[in-house]
N, C-alpha and C. Protein backbone atom coordinates (compact mmCIF):
# COMPACT_ATOMS: atom_id res chain seq x y z
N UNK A 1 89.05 56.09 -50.03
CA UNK A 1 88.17 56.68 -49.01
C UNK A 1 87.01 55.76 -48.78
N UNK A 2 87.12 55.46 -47.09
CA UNK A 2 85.77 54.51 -47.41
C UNK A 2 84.35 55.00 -47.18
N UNK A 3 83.40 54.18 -47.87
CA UNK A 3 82.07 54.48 -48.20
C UNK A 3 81.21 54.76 -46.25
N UNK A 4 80.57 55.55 -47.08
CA UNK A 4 79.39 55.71 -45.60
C UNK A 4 78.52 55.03 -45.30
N UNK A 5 78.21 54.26 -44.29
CA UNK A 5 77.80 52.81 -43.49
C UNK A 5 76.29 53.49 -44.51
N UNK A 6 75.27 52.88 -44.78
CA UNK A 6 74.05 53.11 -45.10
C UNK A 6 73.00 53.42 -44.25
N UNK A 7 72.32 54.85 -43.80
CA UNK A 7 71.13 54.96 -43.19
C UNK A 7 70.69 53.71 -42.78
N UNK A 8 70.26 54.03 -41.03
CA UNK A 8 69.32 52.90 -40.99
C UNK A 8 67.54 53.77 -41.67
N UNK A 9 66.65 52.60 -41.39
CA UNK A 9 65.07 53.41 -41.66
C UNK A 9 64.93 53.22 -40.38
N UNK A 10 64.05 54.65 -40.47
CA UNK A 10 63.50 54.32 -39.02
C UNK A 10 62.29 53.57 -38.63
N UNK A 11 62.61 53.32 -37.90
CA UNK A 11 61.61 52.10 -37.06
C UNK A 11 59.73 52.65 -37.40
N UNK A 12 58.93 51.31 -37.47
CA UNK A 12 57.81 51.66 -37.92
C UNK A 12 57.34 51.71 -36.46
N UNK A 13 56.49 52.25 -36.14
CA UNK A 13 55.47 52.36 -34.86
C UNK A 13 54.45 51.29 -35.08
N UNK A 14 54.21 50.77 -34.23
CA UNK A 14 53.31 49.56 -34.22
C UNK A 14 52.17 50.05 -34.44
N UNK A 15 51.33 49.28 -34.84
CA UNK A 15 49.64 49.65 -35.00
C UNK A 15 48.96 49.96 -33.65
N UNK A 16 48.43 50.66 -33.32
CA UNK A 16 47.98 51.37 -32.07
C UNK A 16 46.41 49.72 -31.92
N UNK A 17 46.67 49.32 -30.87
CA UNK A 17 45.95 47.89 -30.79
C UNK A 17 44.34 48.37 -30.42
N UNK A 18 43.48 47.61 -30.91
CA UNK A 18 42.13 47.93 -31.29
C UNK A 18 41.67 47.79 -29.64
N UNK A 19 40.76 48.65 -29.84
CA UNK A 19 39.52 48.19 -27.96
C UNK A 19 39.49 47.38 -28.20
N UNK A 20 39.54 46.43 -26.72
CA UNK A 20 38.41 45.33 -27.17
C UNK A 20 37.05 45.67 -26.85
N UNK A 21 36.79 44.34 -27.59
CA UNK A 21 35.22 44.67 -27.92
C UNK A 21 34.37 44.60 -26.53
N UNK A 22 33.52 45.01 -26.53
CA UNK A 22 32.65 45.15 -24.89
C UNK A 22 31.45 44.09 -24.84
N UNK A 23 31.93 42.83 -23.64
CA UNK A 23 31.47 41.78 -23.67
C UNK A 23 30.54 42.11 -23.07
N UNK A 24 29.40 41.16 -24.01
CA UNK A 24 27.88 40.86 -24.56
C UNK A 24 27.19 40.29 -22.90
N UNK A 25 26.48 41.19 -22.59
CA UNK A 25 25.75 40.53 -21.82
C UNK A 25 24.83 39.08 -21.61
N UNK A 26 25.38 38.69 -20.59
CA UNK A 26 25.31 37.18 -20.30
C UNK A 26 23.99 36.78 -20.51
N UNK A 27 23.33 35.82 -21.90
CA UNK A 27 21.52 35.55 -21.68
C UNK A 27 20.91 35.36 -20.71
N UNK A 28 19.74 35.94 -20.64
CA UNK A 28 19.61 35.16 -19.17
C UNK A 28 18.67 33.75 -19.69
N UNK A 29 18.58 32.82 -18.57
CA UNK A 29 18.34 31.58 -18.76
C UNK A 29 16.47 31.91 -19.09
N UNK A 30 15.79 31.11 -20.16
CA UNK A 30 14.74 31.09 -20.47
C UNK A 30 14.16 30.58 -19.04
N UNK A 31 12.72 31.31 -18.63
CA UNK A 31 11.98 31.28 -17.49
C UNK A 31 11.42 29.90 -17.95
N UNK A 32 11.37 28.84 -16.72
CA UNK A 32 10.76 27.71 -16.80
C UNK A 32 8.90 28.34 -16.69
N UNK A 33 7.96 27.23 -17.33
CA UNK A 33 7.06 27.55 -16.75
C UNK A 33 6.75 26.80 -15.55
N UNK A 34 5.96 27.36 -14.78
CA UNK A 34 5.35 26.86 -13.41
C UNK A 34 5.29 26.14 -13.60
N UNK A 35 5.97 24.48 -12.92
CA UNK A 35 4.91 22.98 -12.99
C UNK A 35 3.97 23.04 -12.45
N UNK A 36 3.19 22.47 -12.94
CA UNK A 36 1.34 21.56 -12.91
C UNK A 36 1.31 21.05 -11.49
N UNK A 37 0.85 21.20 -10.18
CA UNK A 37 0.47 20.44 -9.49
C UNK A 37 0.27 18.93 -10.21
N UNK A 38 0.54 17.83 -9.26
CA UNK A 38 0.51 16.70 -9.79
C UNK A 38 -1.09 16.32 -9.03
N UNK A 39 -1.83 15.78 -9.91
CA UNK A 39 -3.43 15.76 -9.88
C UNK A 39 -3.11 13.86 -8.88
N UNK A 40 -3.82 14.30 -7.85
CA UNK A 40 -3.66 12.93 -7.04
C UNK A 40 -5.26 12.13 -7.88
N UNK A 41 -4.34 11.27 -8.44
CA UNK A 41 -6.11 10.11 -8.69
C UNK A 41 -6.91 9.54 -7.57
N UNK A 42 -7.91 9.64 -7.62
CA UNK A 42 -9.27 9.59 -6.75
C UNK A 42 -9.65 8.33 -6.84
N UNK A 43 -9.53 7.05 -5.88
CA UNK A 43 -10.19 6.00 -5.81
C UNK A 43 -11.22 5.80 -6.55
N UNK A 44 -11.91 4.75 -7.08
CA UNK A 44 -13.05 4.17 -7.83
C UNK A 44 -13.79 3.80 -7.15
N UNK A 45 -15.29 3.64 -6.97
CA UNK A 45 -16.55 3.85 -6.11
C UNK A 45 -16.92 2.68 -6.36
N UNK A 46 -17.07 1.96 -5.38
CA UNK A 46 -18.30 0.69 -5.51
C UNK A 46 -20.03 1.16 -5.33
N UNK A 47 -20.33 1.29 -6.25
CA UNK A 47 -21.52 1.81 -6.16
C UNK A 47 -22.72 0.99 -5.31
N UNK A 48 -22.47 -0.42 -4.82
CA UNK A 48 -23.25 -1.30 -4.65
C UNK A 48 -24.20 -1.64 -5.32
N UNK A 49 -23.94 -1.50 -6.75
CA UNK A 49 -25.28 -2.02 -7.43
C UNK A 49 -24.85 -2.70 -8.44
N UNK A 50 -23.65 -3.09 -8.81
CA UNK A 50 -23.23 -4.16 -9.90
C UNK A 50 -22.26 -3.14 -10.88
N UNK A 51 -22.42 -1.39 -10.54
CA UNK A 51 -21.25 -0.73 -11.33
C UNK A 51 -20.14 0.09 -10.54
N UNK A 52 -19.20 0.33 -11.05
CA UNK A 52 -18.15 0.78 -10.71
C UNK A 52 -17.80 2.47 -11.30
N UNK A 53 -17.99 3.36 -10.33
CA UNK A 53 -17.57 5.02 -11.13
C UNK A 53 -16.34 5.20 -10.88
N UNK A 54 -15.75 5.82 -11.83
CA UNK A 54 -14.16 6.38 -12.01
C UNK A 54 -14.61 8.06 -12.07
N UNK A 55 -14.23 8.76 -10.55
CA UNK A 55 -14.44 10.59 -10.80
C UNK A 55 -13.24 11.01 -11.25
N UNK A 56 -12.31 9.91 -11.83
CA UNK A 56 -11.10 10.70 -12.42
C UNK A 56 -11.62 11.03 -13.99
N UNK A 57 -11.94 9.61 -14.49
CA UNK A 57 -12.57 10.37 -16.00
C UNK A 57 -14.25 10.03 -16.52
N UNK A 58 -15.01 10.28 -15.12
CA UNK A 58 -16.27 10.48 -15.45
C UNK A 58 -17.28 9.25 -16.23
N UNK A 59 -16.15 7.91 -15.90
CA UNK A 59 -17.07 6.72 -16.23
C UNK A 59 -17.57 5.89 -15.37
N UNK A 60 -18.62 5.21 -16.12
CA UNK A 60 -19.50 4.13 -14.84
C UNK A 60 -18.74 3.11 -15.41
N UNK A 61 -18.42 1.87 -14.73
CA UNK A 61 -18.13 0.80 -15.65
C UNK A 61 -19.11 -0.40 -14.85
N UNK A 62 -19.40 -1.74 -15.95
CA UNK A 62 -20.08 -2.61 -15.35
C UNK A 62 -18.94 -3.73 -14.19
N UNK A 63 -19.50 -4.40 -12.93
CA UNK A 63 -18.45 -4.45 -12.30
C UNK A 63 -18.07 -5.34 -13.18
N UNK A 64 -19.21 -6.30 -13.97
CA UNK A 64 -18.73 -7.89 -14.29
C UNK A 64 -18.42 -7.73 -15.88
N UNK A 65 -18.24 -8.35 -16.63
CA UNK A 65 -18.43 -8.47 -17.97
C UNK A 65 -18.65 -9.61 -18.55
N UNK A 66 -18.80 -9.78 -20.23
CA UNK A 66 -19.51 -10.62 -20.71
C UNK A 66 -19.03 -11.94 -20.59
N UNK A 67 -17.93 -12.34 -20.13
CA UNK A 67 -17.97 -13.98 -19.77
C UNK A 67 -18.49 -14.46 -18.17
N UNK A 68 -18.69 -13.37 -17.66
CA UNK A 68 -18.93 -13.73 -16.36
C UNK A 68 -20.71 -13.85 -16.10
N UNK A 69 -21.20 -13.12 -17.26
CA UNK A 69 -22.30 -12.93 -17.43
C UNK A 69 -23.46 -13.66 -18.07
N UNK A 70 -22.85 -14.42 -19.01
CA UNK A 70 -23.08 -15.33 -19.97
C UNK A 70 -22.40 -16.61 -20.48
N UNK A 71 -21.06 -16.51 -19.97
CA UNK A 71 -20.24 -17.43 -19.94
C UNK A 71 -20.29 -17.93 -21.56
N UNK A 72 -19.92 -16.71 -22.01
CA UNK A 72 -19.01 -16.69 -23.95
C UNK A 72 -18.76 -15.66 -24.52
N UNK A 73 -18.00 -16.15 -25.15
CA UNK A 73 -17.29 -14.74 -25.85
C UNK A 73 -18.34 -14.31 -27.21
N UNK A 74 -17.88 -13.47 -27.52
CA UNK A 74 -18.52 -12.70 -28.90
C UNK A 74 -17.78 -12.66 -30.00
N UNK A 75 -18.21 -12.80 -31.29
CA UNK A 75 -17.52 -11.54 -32.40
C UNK A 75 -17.99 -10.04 -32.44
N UNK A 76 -17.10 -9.68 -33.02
CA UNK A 76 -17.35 -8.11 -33.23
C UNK A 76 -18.73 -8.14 -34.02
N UNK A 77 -19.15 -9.00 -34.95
CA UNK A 77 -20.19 -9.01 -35.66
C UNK A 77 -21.68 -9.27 -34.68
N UNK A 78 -21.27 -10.11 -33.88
CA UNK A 78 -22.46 -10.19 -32.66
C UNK A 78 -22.36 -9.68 -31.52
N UNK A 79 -21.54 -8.98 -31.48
CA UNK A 79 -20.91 -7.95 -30.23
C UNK A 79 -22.31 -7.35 -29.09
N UNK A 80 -23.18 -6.52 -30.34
CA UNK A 80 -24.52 -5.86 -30.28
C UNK A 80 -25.74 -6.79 -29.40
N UNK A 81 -25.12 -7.90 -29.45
CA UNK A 81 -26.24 -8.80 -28.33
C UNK A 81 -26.19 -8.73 -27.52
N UNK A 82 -25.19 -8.78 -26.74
CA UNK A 82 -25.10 -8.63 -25.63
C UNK A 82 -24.77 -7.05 -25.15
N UNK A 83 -25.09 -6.10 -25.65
CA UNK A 83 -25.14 -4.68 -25.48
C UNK A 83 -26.67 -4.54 -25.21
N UNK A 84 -27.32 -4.96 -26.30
CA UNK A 84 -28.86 -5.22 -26.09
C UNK A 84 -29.54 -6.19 -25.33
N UNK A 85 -28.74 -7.06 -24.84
CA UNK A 85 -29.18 -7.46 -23.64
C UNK A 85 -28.92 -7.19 -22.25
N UNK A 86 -27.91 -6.18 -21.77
CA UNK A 86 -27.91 -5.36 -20.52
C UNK A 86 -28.38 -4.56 -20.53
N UNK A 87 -28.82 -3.37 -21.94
CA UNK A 87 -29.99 -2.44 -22.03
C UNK A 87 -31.20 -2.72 -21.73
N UNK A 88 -31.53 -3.81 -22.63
CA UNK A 88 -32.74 -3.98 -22.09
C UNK A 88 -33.39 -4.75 -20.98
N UNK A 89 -32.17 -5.31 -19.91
CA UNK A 89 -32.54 -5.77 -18.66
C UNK A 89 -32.54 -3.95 -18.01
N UNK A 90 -32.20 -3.55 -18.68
CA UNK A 90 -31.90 -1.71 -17.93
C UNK A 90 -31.48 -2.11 -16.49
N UNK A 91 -29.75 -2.30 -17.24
CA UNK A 91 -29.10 -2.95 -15.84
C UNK A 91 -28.74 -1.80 -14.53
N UNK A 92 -28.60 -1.50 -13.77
CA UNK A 92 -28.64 -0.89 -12.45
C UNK A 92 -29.67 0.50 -12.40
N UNK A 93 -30.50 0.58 -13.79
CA UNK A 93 -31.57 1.56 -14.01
C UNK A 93 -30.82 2.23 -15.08
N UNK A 94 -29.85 2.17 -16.46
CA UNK A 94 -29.67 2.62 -17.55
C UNK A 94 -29.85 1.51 -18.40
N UNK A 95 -29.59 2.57 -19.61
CA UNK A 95 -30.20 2.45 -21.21
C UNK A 95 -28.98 2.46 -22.19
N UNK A 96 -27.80 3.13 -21.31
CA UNK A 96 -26.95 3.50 -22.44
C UNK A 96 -25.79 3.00 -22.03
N UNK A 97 -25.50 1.71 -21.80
CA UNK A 97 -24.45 1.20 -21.71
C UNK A 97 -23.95 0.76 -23.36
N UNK A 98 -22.37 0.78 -23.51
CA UNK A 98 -21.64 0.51 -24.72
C UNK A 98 -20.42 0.12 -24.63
N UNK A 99 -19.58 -0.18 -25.37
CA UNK A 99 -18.71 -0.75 -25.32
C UNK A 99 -17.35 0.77 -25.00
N UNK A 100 -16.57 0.25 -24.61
CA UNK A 100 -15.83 1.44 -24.77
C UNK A 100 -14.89 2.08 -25.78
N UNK A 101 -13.82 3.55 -25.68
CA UNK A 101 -13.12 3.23 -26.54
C UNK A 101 -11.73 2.99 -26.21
N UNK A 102 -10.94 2.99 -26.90
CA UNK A 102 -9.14 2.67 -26.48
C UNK A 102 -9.14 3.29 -25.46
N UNK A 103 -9.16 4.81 -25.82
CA UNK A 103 -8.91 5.37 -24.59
C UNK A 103 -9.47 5.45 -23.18
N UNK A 104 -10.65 5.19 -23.14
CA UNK A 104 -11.25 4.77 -22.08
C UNK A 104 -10.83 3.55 -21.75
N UNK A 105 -10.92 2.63 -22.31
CA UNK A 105 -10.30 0.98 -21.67
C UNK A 105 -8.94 0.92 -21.17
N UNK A 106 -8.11 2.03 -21.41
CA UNK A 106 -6.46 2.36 -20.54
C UNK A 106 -6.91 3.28 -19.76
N UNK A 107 -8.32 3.57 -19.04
CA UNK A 107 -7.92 4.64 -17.72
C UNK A 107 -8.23 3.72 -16.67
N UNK A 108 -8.15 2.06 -17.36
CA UNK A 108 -8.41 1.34 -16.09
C UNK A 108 -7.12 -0.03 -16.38
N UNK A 109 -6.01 0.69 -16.71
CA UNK A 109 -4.57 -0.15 -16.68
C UNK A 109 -4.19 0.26 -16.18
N UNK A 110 -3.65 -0.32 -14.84
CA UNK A 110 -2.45 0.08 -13.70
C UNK A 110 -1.34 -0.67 -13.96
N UNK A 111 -0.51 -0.69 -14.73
CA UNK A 111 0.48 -0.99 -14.73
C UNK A 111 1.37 -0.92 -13.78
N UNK A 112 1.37 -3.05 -12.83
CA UNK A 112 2.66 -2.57 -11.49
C UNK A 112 2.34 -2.69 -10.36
N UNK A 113 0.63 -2.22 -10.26
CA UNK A 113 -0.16 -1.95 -9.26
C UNK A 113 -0.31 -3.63 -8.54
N UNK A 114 -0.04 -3.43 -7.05
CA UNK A 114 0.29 -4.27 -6.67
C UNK A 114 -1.16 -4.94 -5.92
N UNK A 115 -2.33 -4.40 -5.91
CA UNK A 115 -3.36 -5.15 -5.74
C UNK A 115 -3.92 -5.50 -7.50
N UNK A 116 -4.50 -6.78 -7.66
CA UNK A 116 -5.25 -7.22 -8.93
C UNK A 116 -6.30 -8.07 -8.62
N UNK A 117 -6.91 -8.20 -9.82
CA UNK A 117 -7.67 -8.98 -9.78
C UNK A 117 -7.35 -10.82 -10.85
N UNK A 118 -8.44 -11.72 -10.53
CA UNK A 118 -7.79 -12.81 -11.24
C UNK A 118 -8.82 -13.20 -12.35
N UNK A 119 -8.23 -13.68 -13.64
CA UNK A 119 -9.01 -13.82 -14.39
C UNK A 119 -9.28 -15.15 -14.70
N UNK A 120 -10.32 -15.64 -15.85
CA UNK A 120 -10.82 -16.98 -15.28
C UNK A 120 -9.93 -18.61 -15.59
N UNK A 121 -8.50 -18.06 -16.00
CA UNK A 121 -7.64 -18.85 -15.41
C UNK A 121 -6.87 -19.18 -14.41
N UNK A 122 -7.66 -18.14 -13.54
CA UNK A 122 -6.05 -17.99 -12.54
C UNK A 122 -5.36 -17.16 -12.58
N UNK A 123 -4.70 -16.45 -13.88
CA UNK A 123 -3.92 -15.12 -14.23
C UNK A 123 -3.83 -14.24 -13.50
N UNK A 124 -3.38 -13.33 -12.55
CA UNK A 124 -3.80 -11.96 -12.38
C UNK A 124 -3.57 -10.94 -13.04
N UNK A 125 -4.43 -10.05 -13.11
CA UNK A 125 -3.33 -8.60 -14.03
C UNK A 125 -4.19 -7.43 -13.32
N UNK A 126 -3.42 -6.49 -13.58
CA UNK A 126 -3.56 -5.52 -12.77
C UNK A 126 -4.62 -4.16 -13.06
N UNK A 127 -5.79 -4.54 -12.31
CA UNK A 127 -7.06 -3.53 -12.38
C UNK A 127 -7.68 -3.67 -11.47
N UNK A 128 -8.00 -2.75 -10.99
CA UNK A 128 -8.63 -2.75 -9.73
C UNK A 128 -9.44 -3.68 -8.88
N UNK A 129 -9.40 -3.74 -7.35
CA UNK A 129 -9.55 -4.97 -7.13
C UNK A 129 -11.46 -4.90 -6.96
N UNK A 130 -11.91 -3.75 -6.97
CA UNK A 130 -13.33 -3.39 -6.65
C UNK A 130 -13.93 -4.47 -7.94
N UNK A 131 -13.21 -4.65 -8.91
CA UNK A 131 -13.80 -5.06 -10.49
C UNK A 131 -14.09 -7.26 -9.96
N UNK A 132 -14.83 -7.71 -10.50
CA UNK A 132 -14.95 -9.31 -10.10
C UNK A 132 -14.17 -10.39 -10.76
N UNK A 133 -13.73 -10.99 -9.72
CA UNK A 133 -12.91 -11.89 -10.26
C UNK A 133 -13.40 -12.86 -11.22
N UNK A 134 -12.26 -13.67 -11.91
CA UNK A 134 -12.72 -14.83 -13.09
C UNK A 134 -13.48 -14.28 -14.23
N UNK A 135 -13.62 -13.72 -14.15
CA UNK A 135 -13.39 -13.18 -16.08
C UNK A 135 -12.62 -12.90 -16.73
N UNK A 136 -12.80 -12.32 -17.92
CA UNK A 136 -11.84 -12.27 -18.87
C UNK A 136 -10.95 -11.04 -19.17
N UNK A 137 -9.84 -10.94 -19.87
CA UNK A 137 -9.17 -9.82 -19.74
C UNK A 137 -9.41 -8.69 -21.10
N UNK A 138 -10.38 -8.94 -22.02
CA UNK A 138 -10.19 -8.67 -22.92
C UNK A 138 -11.63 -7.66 -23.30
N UNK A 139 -12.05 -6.72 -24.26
CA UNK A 139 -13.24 -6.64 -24.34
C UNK A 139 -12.76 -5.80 -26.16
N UNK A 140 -14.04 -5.77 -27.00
CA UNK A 140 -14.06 -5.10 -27.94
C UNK A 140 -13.68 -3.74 -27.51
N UNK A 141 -13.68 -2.59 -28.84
CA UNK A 141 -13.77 -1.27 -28.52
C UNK A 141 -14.22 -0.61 -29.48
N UNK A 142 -14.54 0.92 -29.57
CA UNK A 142 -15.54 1.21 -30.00
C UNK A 142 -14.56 1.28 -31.92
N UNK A 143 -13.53 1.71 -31.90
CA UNK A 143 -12.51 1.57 -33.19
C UNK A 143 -12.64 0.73 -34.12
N UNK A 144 -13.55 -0.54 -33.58
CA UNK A 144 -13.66 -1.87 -34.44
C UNK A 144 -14.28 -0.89 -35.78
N UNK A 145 -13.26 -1.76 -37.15
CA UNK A 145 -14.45 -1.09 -38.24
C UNK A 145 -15.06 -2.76 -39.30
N UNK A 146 -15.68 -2.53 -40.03
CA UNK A 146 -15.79 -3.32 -40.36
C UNK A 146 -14.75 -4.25 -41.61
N UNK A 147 -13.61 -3.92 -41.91
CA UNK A 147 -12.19 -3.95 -42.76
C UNK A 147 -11.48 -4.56 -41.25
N UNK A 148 -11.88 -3.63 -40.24
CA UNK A 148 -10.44 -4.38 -39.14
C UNK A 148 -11.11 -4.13 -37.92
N UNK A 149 -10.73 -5.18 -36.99
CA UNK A 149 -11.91 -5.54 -35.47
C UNK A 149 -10.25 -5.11 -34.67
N UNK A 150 -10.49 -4.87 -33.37
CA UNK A 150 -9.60 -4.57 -32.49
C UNK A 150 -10.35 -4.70 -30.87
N UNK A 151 -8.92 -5.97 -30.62
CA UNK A 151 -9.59 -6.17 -29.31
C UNK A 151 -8.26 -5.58 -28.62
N UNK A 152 -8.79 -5.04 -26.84
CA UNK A 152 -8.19 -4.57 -26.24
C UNK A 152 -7.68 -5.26 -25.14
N UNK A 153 -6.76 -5.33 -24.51
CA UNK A 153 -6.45 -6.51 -23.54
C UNK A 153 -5.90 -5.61 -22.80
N UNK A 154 -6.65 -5.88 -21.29
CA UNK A 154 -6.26 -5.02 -20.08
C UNK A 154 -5.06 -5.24 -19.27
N UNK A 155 -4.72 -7.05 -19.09
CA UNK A 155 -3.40 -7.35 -19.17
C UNK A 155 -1.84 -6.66 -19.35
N UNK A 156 -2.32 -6.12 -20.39
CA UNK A 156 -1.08 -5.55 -20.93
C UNK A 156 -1.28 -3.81 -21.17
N UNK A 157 -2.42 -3.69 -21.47
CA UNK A 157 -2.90 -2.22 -21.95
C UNK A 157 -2.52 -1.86 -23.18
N UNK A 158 -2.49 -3.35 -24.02
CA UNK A 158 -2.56 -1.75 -25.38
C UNK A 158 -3.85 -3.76 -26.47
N UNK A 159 -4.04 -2.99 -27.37
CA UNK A 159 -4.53 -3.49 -28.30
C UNK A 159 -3.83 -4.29 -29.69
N UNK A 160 -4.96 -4.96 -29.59
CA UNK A 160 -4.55 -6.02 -31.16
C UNK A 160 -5.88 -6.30 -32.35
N UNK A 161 -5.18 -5.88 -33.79
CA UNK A 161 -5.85 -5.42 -34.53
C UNK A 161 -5.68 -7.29 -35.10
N UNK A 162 -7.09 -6.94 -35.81
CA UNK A 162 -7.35 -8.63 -36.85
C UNK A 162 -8.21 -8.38 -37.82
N UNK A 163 -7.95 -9.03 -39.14
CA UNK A 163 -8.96 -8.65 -40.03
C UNK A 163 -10.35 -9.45 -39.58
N UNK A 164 -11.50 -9.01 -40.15
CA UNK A 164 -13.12 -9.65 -39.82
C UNK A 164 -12.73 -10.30 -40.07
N UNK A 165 -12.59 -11.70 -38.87
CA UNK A 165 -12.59 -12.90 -39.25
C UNK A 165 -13.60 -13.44 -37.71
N UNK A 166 -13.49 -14.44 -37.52
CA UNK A 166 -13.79 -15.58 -36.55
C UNK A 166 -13.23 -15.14 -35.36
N UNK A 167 -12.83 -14.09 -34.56
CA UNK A 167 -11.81 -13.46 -33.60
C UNK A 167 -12.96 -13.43 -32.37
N UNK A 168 -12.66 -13.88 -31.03
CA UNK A 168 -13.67 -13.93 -30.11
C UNK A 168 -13.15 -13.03 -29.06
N UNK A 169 -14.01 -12.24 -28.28
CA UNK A 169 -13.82 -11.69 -27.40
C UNK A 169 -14.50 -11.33 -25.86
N UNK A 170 -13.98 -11.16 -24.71
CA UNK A 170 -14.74 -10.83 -24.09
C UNK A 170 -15.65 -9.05 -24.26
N UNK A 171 -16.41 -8.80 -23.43
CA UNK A 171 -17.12 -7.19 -23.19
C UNK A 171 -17.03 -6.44 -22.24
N UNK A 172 -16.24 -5.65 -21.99
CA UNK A 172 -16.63 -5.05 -20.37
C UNK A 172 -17.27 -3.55 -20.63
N UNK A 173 -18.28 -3.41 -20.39
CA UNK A 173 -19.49 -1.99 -20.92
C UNK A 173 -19.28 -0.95 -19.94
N UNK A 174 -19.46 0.36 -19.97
CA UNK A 174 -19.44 1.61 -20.31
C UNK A 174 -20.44 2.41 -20.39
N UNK A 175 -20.62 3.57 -19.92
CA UNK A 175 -21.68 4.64 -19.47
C UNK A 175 -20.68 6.07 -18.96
N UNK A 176 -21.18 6.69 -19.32
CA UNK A 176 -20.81 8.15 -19.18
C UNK A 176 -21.55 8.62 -18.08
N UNK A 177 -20.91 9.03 -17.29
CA UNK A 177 -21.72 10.06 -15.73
C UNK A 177 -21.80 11.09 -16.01
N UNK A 178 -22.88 11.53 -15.79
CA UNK A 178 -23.72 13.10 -16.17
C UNK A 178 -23.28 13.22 -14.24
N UNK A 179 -22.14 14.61 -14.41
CA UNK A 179 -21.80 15.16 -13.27
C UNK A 179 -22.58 16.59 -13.00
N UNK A 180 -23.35 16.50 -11.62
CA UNK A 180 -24.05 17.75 -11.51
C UNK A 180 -23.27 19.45 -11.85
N UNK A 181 -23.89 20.16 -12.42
CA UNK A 181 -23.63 21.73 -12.72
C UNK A 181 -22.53 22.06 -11.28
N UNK A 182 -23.08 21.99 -10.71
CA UNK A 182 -22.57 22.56 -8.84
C UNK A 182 -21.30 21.91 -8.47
N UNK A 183 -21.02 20.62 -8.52
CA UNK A 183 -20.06 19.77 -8.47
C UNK A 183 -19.45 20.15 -9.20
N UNK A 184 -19.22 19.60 -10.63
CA UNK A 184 -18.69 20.36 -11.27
C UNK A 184 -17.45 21.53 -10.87
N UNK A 185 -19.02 22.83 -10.82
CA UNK A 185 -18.00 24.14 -10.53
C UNK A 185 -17.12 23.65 -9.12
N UNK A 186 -17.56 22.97 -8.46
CA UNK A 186 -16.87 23.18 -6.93
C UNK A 186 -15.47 22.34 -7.05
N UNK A 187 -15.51 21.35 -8.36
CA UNK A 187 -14.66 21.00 -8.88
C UNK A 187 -13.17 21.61 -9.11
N UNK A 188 -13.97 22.34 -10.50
CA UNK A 188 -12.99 23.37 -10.96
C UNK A 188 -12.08 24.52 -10.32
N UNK A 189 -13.07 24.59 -8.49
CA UNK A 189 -12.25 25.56 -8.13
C UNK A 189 -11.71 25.45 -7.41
N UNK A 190 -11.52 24.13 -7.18
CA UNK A 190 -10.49 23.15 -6.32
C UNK A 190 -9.44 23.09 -6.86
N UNK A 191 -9.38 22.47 -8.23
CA UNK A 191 -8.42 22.42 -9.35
C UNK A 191 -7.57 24.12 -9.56
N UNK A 192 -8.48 25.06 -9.39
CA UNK A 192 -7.68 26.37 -9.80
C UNK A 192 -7.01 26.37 -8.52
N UNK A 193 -7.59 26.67 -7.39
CA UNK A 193 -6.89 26.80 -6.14
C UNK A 193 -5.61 25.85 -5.79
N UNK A 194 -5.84 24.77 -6.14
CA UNK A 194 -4.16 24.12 -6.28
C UNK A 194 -3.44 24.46 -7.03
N UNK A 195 -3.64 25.05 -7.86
CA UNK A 195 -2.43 25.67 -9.21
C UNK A 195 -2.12 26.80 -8.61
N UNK A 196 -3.10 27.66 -8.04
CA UNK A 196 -2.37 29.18 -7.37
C UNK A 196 -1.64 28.90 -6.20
N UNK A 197 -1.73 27.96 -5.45
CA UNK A 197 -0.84 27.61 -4.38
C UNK A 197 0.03 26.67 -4.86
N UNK A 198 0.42 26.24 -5.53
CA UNK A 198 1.59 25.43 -6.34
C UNK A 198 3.05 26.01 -6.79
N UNK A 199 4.21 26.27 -6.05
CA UNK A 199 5.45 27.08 -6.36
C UNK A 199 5.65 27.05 -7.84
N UNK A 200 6.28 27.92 -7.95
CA UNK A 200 6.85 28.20 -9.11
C UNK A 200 8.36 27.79 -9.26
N UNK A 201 8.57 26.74 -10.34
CA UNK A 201 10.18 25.76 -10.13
C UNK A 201 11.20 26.98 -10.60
């Protein structure tokens, strides 16, 4: 007698398939901030009196400097002579002319700028042409310490450090403009009023 075929099993039911998951709302992109109006720089003033004002950063400068003036250079160690000798000629009617610092001696590098002036080789490099020709490109700054002197060269716009030694340089001097209260404000609300009319990127 033959045997009985073997039960099948019955069939498993599949796993009942999961939700999917409920897609994540899209980030939104981080808000740029407003760009800055771009600040147009303001020509440099011939004052007609031997100095030069910058109303971009509030300096007088002398037009000439110390080789044009005296025809020699300085050390950092005798630097002070010839500071005390445009003071006390109380050159265009001040007292407080000085040498400058780094940063002041690069708000007068135009790098590119296609008017220059020439220095007393012949050279040109690029600074404004209001400033007098045949002098020198170079002047102390106020950083000099007495461990390490640093002269600044307008030429190029950046500086070179030397230990106190024998290192000669030209001077080009410096004064701070005392800008009236009123100006000033009428300034500032020039400056705000271009930022409120300035799109938003």
């Amino acid at each position: 007698m033959s045997e009985a075929p073997p039960e099948k099993e019955p069939a498993k039911e599949a796993p009942a398939a999961k939700p999917a998951a409920a897609a994540k709302p899209a980030a939104k992109p981080a808000a740029k901030p407003a760009a800055k109006p771009k600040v147009e720089k303001k020509p440099l003033i011939d004052n007609q009196d031997g100095t030069i004002t910058d109303p971009n950063s509030g300096l007088m400068w002398k037009q000439t400097e110390a080789w044009l003036d005296t025809h020699q250079f300085y050390t950092w160690a005798n630097h002070q002579e010839y500071v005390d000798k445009i003071n006390g000629e109380k050159f265009a009617g001040y007292t407080d002319w000085r040498i400058p610092s780094k940063a002041e001696a690069l708000t007068l590098v135009e790098k590119g700028r296609k008017e220059t002036i020439i220095d007393k080789n012949g050279t040109p490099f690029p600074m404004d042409p209001l400033f007098a020709d045949g002098g020198a490109s170079s002047t102390w700054v106020s950083e000099c310490t007495e461990e390490e002197v640093i002269r600044f060269d307008f030429k190029i716009g950046t500086d070179y450090k030397y230990p106190p030694a024998e290192i000669w340089s030209s001077i080009r001097l410096v004064r701070k403009v005392e800008v009236p209260k009123e100006e000033a404000k009428e300034e500032a609300k020039e400056e705000a009023a271009k930022e409120e009319k300035a799109p938003a990127s």
